[in-house]
N, C-alpha and C. Protein backbone atom coordinates (compact mmCIF):
# COMPACT_ATOMS: atom_id res chain seq x y z
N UNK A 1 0.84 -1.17 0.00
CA UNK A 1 0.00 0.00 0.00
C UNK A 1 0.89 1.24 0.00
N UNK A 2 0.49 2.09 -0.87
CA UNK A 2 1.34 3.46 -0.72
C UNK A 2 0.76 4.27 0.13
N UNK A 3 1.62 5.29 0.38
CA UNK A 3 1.14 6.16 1.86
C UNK A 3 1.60 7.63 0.70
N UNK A 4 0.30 8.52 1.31
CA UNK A 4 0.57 9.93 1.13
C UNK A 4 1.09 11.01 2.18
N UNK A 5 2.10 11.18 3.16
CA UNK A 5 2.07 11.95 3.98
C UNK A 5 2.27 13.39 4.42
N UNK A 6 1.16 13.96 4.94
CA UNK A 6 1.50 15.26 5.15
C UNK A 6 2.06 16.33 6.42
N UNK A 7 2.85 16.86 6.55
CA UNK A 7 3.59 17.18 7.53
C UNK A 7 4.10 19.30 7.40
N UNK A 8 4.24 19.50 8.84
CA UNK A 8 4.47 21.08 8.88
C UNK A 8 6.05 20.88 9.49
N UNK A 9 6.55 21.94 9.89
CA UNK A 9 7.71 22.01 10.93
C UNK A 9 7.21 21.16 12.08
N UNK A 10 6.47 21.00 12.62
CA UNK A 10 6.17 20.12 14.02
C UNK A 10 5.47 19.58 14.24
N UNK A 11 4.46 19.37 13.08
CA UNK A 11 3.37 18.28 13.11
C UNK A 11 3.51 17.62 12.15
N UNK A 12 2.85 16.20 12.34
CA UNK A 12 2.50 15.14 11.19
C UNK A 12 0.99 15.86 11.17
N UNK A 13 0.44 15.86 10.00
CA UNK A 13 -0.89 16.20 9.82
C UNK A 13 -1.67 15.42 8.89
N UNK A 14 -1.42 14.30 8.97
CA UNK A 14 -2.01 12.94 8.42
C UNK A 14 -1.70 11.86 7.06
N UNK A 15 -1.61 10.99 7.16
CA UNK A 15 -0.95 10.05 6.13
C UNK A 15 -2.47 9.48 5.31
N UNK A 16 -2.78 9.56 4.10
CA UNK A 16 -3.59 9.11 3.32
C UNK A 16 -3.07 7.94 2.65
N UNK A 17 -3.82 6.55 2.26
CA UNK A 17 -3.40 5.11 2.10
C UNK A 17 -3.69 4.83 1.00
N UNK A 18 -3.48 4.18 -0.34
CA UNK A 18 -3.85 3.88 -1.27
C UNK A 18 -3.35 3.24 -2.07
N UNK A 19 -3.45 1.83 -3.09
CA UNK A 19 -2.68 1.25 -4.02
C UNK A 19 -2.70 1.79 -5.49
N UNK A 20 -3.32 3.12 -5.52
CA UNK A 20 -3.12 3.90 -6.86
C UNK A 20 -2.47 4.58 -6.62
N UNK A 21 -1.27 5.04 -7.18
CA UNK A 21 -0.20 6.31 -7.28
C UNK A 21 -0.72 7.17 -7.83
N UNK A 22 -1.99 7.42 -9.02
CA UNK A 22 -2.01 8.78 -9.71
C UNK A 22 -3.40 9.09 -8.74
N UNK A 23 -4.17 8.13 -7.75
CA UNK A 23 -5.37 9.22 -6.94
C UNK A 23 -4.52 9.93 -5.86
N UNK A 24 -3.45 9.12 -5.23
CA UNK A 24 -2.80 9.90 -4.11
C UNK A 24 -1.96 11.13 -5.08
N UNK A 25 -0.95 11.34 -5.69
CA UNK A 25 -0.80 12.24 -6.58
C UNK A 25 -2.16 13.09 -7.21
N UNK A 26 -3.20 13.04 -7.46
CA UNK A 26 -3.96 13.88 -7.76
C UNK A 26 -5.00 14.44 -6.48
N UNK A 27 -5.06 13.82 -5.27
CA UNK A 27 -5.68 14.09 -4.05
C UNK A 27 -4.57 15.18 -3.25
N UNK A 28 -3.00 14.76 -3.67
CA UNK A 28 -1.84 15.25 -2.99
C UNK A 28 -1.68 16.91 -3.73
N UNK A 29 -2.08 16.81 -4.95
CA UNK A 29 -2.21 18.30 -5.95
C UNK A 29 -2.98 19.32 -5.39
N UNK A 30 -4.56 18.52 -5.58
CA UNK A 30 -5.76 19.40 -5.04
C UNK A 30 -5.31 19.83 -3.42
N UNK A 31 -5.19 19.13 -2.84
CA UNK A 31 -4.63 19.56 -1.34
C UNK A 31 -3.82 20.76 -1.29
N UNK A 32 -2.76 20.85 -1.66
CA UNK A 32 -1.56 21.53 -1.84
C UNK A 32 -2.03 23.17 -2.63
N UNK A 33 -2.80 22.91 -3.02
CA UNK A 33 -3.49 24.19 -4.42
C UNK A 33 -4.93 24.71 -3.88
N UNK A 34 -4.86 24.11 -2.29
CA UNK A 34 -5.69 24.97 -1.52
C UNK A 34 -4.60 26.02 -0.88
N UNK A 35 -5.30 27.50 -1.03
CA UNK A 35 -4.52 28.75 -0.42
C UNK A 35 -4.23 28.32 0.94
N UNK A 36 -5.60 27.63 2.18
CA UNK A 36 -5.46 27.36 3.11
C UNK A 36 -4.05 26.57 3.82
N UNK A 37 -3.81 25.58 2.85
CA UNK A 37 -2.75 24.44 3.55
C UNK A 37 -1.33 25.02 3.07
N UNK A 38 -1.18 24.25 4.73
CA UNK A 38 0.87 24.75 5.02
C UNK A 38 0.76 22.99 5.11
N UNK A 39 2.46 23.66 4.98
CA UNK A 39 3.25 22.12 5.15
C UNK A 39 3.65 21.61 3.99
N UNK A 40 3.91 20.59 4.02
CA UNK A 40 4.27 19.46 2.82
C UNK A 40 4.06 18.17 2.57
N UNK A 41 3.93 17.63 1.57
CA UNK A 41 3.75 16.14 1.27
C UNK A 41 4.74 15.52 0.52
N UNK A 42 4.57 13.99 1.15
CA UNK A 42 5.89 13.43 0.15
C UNK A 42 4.90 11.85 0.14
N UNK A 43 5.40 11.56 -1.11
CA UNK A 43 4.45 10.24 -1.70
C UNK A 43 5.65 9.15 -1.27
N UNK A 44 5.03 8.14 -0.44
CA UNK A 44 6.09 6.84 0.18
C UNK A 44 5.38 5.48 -0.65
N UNK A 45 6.58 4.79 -1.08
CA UNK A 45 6.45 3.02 -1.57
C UNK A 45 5.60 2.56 -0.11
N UNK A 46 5.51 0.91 -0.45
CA UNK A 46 4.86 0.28 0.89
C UNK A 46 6.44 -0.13 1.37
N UNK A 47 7.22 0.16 1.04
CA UNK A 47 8.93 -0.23 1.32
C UNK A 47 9.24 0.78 2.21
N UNK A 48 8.99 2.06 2.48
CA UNK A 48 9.17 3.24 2.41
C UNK A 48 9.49 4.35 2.23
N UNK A 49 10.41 3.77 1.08
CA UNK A 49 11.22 4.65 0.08
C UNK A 49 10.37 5.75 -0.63
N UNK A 50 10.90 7.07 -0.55
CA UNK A 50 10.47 8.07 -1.19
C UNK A 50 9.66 8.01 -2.75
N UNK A 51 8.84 8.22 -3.14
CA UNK A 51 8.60 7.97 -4.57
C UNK A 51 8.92 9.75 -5.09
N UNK A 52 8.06 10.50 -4.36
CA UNK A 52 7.92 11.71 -5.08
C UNK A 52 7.71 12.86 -3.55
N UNK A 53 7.86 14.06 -3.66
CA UNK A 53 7.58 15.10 -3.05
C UNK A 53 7.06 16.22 -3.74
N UNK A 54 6.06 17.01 -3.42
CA UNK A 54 5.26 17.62 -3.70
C UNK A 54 5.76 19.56 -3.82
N UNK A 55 6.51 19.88 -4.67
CA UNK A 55 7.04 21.23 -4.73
C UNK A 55 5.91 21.84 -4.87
N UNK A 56 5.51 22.99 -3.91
CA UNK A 56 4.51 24.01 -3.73
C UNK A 56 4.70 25.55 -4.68
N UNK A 57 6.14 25.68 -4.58
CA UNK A 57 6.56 26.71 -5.65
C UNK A 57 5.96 26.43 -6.84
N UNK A 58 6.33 25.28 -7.41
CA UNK A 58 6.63 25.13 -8.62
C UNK A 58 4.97 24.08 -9.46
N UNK A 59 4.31 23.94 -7.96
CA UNK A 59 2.82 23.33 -8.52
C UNK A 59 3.20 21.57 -8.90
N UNK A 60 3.84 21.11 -8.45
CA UNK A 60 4.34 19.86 -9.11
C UNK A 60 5.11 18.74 -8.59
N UNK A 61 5.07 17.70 -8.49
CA UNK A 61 5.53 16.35 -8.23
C UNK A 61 6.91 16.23 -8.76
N UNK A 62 7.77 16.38 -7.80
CA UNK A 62 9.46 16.20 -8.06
C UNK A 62 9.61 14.80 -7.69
N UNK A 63 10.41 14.30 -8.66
CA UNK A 63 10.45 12.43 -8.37
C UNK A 63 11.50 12.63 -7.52
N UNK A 64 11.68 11.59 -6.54
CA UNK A 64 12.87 11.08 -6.04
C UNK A 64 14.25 10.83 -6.81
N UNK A 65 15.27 10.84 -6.25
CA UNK A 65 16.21 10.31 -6.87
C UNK A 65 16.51 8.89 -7.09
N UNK A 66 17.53 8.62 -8.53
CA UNK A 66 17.39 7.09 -9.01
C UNK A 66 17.44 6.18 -7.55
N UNK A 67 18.55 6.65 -6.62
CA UNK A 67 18.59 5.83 -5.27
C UNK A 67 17.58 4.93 -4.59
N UNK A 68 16.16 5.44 -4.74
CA UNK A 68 15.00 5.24 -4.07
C UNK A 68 14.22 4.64 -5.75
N UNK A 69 15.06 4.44 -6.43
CA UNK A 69 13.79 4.14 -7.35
C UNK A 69 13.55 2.24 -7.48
């Protein structure tokens, strides 16, 4: 199962669960592209290796490096 997790400087603010990568990536977008939400997200394997993190600047899903792939 992949995990979506979202996090500030000092809080975890909840991990979303799912075996589709493009609903957590498109649930992880809409989230992020609310004015309201701080923090950040980073998309985890069921391994727990990084898949992707969520750049807020830039509107967009930065992959991990080959390391984690």
């Amino acid at each position: 199962m992949l995990r979506l997790k979202a996090e500030d400087a000092v809080h975890n603010l909840g991990t979303v669960y799912s075996d589709d990568e493009a609903t957590l990536r498109a649930f992880g977008s809409a989230y992020m592209n609310d004015p309201k939400t701080i923090g950040s997200l980073t998309l985890f394997r069921s391994t727990g290796d990084v898949i992707a993190t969520y750049d807020v600047w830039t509107n967009e899903w930065k992959e991990a490096g080959a390391i984690n792939a």
